[in-house]
N, C-alpha and C. Protein backbone atom coordinates (compact mmCIF):
# COMPACT_ATOMS: atom_id res chain seq x y z
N UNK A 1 -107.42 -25.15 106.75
CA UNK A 1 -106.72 -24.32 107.71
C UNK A 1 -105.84 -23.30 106.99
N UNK A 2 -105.02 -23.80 105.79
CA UNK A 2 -104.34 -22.75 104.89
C UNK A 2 -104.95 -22.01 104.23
N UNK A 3 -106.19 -21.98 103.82
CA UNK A 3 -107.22 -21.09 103.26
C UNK A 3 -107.60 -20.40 104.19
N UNK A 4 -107.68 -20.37 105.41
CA UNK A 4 -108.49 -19.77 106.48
C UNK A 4 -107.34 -18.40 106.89
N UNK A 5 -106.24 -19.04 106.85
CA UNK A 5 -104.67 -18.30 107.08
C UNK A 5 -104.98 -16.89 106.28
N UNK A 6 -104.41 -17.64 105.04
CA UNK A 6 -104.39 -16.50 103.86
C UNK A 6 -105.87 -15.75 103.66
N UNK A 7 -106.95 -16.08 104.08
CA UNK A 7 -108.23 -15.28 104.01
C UNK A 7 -107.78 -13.92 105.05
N UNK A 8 -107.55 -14.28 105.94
CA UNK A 8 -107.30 -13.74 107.25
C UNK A 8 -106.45 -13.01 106.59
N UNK A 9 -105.25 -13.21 106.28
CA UNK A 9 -103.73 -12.59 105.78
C UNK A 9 -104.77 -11.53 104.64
N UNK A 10 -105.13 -12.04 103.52
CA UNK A 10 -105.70 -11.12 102.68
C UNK A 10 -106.39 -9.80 102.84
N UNK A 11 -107.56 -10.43 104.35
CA UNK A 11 -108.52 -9.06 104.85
C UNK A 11 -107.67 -8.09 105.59
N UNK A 12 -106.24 -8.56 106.03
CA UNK A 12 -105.58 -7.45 106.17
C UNK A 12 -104.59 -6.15 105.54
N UNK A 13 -104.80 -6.80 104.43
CA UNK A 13 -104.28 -5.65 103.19
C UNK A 13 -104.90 -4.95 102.56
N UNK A 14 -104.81 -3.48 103.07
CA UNK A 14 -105.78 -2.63 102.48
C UNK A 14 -106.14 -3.02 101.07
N UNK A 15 -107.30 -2.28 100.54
CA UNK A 15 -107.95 -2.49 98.99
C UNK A 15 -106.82 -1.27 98.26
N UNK A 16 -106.65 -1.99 96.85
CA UNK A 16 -105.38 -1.64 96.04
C UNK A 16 -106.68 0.17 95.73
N UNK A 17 -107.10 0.57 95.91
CA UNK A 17 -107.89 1.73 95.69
C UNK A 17 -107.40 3.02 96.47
N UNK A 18 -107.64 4.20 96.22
CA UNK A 18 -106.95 4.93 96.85
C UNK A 18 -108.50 5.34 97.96
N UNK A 19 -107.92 6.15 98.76
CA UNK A 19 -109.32 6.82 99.79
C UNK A 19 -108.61 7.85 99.58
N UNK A 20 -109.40 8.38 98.78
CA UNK A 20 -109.13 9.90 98.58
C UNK A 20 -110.37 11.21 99.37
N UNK A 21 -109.94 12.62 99.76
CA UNK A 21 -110.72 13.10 100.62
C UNK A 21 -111.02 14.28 99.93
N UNK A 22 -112.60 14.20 99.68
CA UNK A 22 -113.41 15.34 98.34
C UNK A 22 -114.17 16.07 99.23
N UNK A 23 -113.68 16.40 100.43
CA UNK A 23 -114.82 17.14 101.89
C UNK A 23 -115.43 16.02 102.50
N UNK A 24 -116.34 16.42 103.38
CA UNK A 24 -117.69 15.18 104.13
C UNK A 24 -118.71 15.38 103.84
N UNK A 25 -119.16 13.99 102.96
CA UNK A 25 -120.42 13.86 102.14
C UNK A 25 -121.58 14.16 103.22
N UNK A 26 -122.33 14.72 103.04
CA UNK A 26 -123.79 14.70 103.80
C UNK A 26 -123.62 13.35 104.50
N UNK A 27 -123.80 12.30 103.94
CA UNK A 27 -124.26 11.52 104.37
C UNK A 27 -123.67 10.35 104.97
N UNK A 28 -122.51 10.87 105.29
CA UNK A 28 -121.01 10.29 105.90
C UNK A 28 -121.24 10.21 107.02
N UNK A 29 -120.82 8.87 108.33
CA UNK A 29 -121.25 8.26 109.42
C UNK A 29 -120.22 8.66 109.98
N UNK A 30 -120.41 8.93 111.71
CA UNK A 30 -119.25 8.78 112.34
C UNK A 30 -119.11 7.60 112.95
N UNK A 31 -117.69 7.20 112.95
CA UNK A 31 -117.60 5.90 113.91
C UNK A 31 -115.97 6.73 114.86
N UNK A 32 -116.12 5.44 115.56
CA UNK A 32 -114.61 5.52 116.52
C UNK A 32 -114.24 3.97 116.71
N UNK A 33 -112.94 4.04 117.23
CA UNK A 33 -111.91 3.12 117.61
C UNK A 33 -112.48 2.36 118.49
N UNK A 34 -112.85 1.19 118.29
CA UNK A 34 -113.39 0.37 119.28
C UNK A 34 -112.29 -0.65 119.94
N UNK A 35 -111.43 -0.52 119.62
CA UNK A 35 -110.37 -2.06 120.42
C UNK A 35 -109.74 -1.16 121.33
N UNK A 36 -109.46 -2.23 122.86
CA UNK A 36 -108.38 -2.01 123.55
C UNK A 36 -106.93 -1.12 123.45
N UNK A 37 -106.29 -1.50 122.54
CA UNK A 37 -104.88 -0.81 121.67
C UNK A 37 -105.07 -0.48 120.47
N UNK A 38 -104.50 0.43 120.37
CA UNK A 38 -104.27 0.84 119.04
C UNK A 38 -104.47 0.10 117.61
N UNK A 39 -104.48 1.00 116.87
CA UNK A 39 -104.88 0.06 115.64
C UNK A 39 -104.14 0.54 114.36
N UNK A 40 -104.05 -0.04 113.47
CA UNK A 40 -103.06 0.60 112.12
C UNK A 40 -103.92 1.01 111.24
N UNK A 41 -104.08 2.09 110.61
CA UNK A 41 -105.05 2.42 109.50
C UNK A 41 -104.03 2.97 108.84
N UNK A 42 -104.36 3.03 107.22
CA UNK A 42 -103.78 3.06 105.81
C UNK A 42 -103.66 4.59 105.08
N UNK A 43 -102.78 5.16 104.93
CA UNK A 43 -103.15 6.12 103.87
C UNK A 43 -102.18 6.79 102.75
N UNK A 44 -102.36 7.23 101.60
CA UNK A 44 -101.34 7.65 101.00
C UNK A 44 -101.40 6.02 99.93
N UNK A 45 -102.35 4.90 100.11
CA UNK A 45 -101.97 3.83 99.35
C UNK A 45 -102.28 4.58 97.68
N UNK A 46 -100.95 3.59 97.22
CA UNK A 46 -101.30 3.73 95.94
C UNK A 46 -101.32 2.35 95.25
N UNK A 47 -101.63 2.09 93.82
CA UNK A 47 -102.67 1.33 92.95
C UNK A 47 -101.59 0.05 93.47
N UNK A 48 -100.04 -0.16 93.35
CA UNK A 48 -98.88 -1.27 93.65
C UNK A 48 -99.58 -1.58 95.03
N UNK A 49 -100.64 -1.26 96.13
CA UNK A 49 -100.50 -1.63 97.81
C UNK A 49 -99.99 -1.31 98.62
N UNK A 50 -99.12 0.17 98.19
CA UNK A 50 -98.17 0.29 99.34
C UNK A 50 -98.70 1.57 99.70
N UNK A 51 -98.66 1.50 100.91
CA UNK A 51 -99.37 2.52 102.12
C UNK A 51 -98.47 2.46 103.79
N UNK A 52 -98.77 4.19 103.44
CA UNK A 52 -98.19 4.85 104.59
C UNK A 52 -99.25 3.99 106.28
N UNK A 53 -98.37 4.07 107.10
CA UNK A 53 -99.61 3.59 108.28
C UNK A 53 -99.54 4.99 109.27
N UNK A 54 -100.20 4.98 109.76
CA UNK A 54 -101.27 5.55 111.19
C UNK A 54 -101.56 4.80 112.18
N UNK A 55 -101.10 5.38 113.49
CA UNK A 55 -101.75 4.19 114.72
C UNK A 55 -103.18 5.11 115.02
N UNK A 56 -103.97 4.64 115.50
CA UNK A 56 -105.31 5.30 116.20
C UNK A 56 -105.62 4.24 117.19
N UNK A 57 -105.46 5.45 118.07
CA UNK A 57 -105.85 5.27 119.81
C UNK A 57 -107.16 4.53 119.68
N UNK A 58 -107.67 3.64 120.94
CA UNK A 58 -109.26 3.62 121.10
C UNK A 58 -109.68 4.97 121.53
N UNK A 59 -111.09 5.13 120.42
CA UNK A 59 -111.60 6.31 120.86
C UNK A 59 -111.29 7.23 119.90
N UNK A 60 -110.55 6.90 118.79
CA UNK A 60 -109.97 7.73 117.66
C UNK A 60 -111.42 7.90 117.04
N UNK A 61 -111.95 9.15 116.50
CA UNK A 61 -112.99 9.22 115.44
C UNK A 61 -112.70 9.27 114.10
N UNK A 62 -113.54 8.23 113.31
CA UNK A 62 -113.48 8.24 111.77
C UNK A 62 -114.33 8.21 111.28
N UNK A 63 -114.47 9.19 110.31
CA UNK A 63 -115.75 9.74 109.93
C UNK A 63 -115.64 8.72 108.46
N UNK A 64 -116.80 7.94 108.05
CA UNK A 64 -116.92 7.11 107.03
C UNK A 64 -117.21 7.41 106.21
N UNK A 65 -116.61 7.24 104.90
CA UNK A 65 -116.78 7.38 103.39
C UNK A 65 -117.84 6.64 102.69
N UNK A 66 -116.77 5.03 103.11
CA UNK A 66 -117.49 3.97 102.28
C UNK A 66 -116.76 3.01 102.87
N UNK A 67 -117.56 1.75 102.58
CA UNK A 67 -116.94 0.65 102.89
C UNK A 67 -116.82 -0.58 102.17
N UNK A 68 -115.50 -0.83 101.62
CA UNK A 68 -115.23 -1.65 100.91
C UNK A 68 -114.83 -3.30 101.13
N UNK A 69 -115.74 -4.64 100.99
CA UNK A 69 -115.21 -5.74 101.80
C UNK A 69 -114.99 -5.33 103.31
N UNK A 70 -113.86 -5.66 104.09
CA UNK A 70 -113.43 -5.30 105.53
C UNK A 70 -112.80 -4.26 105.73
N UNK A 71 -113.41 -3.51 104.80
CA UNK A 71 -112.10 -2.32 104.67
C UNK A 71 -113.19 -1.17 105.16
N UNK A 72 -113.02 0.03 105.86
CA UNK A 72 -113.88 1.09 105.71
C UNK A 72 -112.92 2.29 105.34
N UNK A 73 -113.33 2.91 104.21
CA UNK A 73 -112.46 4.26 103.71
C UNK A 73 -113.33 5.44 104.26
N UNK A 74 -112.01 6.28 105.20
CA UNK A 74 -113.00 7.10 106.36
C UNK A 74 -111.60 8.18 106.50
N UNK A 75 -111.75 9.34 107.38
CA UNK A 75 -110.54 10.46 107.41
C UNK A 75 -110.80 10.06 108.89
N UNK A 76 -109.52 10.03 109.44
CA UNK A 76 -109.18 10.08 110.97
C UNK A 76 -107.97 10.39 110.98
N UNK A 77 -107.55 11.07 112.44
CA UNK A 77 -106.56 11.77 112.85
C UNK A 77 -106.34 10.76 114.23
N UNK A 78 -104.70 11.52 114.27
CA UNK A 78 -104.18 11.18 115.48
C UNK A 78 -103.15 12.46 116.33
N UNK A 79 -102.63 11.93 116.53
CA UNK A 79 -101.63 12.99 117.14
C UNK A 79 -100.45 14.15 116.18
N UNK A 80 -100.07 13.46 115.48
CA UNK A 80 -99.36 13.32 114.37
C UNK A 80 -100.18 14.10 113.09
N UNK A 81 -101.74 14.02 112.75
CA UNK A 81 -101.98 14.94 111.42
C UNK A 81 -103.33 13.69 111.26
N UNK A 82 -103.84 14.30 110.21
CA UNK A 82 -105.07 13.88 109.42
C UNK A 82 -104.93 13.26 107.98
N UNK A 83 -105.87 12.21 107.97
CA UNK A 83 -105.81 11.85 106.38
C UNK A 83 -106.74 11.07 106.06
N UNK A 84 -107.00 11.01 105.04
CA UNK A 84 -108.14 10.12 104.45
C UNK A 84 -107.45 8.71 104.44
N UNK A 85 -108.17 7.50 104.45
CA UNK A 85 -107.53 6.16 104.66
C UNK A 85 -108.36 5.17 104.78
N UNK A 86 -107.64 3.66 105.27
CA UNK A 86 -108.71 2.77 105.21
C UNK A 86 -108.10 2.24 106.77
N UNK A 87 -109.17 1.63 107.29
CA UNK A 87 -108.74 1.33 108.68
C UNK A 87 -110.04 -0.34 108.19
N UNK A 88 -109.51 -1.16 109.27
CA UNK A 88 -110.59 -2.82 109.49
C UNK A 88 -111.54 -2.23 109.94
N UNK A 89 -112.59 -2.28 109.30
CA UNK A 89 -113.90 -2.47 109.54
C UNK A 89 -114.92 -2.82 111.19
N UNK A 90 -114.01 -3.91 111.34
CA UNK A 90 -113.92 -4.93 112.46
C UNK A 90 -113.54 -3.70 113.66
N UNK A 91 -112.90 -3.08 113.33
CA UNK A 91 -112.00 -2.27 114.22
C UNK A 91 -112.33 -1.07 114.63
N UNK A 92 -113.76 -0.99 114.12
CA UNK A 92 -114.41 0.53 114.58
C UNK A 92 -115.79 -0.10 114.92
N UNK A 93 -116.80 1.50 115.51
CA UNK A 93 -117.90 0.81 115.65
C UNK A 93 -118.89 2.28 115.50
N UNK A 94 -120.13 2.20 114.64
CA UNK A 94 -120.50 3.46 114.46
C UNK A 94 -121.11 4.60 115.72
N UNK A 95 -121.05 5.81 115.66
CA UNK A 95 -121.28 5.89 116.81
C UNK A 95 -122.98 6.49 116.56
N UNK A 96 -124.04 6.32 117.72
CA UNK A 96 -125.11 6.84 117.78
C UNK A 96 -125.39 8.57 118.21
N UNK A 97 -126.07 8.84 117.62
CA UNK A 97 -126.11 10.01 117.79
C UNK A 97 -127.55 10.83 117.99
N UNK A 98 -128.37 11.59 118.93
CA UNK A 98 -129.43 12.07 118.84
C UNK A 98 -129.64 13.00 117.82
N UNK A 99 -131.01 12.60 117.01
CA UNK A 99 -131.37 13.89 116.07
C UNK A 99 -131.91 14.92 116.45
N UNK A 100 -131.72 15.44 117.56
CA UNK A 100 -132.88 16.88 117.91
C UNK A 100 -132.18 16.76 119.47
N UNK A 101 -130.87 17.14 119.67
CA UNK A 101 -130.57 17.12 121.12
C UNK A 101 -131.01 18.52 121.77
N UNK A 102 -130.86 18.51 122.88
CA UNK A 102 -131.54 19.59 123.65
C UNK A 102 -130.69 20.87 123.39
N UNK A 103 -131.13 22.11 123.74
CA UNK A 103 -129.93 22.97 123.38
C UNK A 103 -129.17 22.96 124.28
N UNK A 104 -129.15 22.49 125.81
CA UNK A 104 -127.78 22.77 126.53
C UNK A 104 -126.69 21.41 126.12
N UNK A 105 -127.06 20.60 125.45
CA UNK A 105 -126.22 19.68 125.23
C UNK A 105 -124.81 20.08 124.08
N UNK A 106 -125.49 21.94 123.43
CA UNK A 106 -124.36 21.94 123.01
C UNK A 106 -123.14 22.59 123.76
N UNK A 107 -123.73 22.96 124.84
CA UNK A 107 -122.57 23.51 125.77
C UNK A 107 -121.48 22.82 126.21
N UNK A 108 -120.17 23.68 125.96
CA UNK A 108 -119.31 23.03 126.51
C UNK A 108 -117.82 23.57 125.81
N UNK A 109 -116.49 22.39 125.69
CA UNK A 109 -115.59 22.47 125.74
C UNK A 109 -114.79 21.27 125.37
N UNK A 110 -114.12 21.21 123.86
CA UNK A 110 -113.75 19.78 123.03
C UNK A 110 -112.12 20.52 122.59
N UNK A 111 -111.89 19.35 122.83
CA UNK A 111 -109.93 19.57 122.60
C UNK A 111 -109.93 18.15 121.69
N UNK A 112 -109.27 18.25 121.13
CA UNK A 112 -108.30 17.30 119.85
C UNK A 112 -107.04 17.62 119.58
N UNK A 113 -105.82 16.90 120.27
CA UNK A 113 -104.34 17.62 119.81
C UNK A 113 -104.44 18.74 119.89
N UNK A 114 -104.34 19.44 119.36
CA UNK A 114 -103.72 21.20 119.61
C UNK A 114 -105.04 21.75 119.31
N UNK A 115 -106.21 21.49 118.43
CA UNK A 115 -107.62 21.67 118.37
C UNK A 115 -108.40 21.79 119.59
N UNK A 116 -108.78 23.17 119.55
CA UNK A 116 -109.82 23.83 120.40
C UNK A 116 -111.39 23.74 119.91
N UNK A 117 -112.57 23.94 120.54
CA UNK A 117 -113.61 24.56 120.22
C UNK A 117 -114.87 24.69 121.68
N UNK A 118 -115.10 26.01 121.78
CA UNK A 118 -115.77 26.24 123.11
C UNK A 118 -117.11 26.89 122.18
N UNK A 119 -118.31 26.25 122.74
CA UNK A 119 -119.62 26.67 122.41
C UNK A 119 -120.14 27.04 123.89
N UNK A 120 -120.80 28.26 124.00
CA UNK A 120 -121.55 29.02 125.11
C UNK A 120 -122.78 28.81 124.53
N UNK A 121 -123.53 29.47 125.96
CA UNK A 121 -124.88 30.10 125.63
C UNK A 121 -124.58 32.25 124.96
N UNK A 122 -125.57 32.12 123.99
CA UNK A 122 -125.07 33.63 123.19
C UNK A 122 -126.45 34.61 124.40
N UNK A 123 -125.88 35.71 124.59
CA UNK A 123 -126.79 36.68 124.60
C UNK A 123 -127.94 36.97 124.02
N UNK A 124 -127.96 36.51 122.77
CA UNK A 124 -129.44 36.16 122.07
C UNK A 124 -129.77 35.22 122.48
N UNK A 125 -131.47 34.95 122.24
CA UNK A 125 -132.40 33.89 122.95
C UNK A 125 -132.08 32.88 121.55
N UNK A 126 -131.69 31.68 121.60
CA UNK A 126 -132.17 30.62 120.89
C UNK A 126 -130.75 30.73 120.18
N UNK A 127 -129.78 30.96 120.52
CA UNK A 127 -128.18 31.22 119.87
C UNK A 127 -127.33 30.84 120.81
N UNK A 128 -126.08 30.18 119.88
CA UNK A 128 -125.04 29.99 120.87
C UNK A 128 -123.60 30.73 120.46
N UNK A 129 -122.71 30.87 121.10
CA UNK A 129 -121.70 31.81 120.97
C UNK A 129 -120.41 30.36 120.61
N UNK A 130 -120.17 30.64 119.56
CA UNK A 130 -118.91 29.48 118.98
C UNK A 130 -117.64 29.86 118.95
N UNK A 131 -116.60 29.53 119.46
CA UNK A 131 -115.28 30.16 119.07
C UNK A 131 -114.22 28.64 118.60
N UNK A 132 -113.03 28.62 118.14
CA UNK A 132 -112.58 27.67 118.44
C UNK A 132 -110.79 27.89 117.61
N UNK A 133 -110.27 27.07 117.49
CA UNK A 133 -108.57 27.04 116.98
C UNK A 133 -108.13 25.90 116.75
N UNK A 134 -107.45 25.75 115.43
CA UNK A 134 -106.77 24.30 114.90
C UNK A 134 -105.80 24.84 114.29
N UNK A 135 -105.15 23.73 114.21
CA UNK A 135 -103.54 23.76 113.73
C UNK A 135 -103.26 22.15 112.66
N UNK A 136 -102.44 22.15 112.00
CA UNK A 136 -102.25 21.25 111.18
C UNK A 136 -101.11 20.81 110.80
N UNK A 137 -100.18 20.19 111.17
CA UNK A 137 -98.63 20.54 110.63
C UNK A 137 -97.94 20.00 109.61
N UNK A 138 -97.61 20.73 108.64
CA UNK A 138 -97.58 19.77 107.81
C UNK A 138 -96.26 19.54 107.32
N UNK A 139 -95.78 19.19 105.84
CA UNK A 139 -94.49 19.07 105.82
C UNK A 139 -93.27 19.81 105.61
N UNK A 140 -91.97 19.66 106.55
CA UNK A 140 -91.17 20.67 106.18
C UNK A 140 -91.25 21.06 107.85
N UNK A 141 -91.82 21.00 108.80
CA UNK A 141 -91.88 21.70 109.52
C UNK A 141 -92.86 23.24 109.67
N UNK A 142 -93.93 23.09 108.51
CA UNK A 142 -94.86 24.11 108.23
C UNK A 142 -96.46 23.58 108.94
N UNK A 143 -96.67 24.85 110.01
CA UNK A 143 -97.65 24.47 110.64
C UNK A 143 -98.79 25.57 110.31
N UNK A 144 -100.14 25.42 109.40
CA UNK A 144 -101.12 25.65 109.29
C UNK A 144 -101.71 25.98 110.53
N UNK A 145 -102.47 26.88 111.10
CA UNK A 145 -103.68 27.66 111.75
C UNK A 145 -104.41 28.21 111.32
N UNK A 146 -105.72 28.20 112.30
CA UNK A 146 -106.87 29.28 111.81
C UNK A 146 -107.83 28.96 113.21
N UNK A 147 -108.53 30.06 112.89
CA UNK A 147 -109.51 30.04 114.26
C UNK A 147 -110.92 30.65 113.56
N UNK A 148 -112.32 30.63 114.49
CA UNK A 148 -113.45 31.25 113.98
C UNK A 148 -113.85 31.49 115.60
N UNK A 149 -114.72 32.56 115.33
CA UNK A 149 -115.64 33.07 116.36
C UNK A 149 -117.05 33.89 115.54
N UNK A 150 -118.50 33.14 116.31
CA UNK A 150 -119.27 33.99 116.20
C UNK A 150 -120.46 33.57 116.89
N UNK A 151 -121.77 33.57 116.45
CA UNK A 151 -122.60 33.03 116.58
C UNK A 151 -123.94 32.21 115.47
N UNK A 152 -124.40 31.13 116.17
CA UNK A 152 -125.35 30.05 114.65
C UNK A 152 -126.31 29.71 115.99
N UNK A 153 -127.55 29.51 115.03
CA UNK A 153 -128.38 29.04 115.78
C UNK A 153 -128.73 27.06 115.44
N UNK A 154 -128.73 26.57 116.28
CA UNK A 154 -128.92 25.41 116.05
C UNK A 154 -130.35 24.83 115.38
N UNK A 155 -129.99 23.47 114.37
CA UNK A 155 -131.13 23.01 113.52
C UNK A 155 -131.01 21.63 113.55
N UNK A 156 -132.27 21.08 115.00
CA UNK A 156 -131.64 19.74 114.94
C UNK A 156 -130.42 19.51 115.45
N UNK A 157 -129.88 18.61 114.61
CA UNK A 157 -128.49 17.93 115.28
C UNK A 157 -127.16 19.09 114.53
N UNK A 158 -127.71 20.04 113.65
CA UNK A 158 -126.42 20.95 112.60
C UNK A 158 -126.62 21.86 113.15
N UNK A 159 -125.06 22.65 113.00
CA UNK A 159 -125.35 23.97 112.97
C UNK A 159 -124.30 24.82 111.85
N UNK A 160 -124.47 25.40 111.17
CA UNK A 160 -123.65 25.93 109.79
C UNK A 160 -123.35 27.76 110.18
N UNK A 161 -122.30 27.47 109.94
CA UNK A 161 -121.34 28.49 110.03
C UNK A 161 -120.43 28.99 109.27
N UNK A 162 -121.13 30.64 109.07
CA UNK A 162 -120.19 31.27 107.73
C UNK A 162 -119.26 32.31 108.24
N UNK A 163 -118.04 32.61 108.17
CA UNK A 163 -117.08 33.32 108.49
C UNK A 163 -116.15 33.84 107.48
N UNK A 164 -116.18 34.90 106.60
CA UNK A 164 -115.48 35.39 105.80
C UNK A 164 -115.34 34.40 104.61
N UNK A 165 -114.53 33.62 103.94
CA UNK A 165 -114.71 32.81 102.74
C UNK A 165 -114.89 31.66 102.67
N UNK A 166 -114.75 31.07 104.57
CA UNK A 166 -114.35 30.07 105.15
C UNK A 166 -115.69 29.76 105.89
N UNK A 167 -116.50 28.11 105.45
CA UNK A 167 -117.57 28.21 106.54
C UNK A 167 -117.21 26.88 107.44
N UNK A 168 -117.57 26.44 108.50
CA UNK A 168 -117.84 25.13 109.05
C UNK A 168 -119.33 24.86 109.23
N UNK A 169 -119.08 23.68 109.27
CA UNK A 169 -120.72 22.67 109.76
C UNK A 169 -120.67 21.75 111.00
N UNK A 170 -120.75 22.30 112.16
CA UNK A 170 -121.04 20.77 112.99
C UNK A 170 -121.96 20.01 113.16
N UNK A 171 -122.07 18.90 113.20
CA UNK A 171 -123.07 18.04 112.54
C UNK A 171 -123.70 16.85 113.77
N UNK A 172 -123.15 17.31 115.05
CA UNK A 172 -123.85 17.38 116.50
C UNK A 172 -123.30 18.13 117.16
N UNK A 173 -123.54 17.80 118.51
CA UNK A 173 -123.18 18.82 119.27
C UNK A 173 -121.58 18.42 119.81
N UNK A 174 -121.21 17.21 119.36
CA UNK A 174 -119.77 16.84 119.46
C UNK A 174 -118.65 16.59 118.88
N UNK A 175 -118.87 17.33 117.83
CA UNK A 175 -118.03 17.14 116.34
C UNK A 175 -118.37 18.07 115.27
N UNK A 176 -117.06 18.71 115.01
CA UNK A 176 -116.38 19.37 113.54
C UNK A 176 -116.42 18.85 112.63
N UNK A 177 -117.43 18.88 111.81
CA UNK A 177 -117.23 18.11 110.36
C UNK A 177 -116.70 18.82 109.16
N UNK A 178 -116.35 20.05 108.70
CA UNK A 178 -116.12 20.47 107.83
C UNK A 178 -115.76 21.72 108.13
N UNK A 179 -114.90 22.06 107.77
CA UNK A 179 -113.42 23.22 107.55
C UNK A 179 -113.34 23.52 106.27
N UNK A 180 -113.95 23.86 105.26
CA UNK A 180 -113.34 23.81 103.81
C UNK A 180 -113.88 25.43 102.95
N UNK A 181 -113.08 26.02 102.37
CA UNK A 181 -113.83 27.11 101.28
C UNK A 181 -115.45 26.85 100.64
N UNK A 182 -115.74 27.94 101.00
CA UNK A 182 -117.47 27.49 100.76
C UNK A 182 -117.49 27.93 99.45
N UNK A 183 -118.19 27.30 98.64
CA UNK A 183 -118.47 27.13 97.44
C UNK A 183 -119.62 28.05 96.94
């Protein structure tokens, strides 16, 4: 029974490793928040165990790295900001996704905290019209923005988008995967 305790006690301390965030690998899963209440996920740990926490709502998305023992090292946000981290394993669940959705499925209208993004149908045949706005706040009271508008034609479940030095990739029709200087 005291082994069973401390097993339990153990799988709840994040791995002494850091989750550090190098962009989203190709081949990085999405999951979300599967429990009732909230949940604590990890970030900022360093090599001593000690880590900053994060609550995430059910329904929070975390996009997966890797997964270590009960641990999954994944970037999720909340209300509050973004970070790379480790959240229980147990505590998410991956989500399914169609490879070849129809094109009106990308229509529509997605909010995240202060995060915008509206996809139309484009005036061109086989194009859609993308716009969208995020914010980031960070420390000090310093709040990051940026926005894009244009048009991409969809491939499959991606669609890649170049805008001045800055590209994104969404990687269905319900999710932002990448914000970063294109290389």
């Amino acid at each position: 029974m005291v082994s069973a305790i401390l097993a339990v006690a153990g799988s709840e301390q994040p791995p002494r490793t850091t989750c550090d965030f190098d962009g989203f690998p190709p081949n990085s899963k999405l999951a979300e928040v599967l429990t009732a209440k909230s949940v604590i996920a990890y970030y900022g740990c360093v090599a001593n165990g000690k880590c900053l926490s994060m609550n995430l709502t059910p329904g929070s998305p975390v996009v997966v790295y890797r997964i270590e023992g009960d641990w999954i090292c994944g970037h999720f946000s909340n209300r509050d900001g973004a970070a790379p981290g480790w959240v229980l394993a147990n505590d998410v669940r991956l989500v399914n996704f169609d490879p070849s959705p129809p094109f009106r499925a990308w229509i529509g209208a997605w909010a995240g905290g202060e995060d915008r993004v509206r996809i139309q149908t484009s005036n061109t045949s086989g194009k859609l019209r993308i716009q969208g706005s995020a914010s980031w706040h960070g420390s000090g009271d310093v709040v990051h923005t940026g926005d894009f508008y244009g048009e991409v034609t969809p491939d499959g479940n991606h669609v890649h988008f170049i805008e001045g030095d800055h590209w994104v990739m969404h990687d269905r029709p319900d999710a932002i995967r990448q914000v970063h200087p294109r290389e």
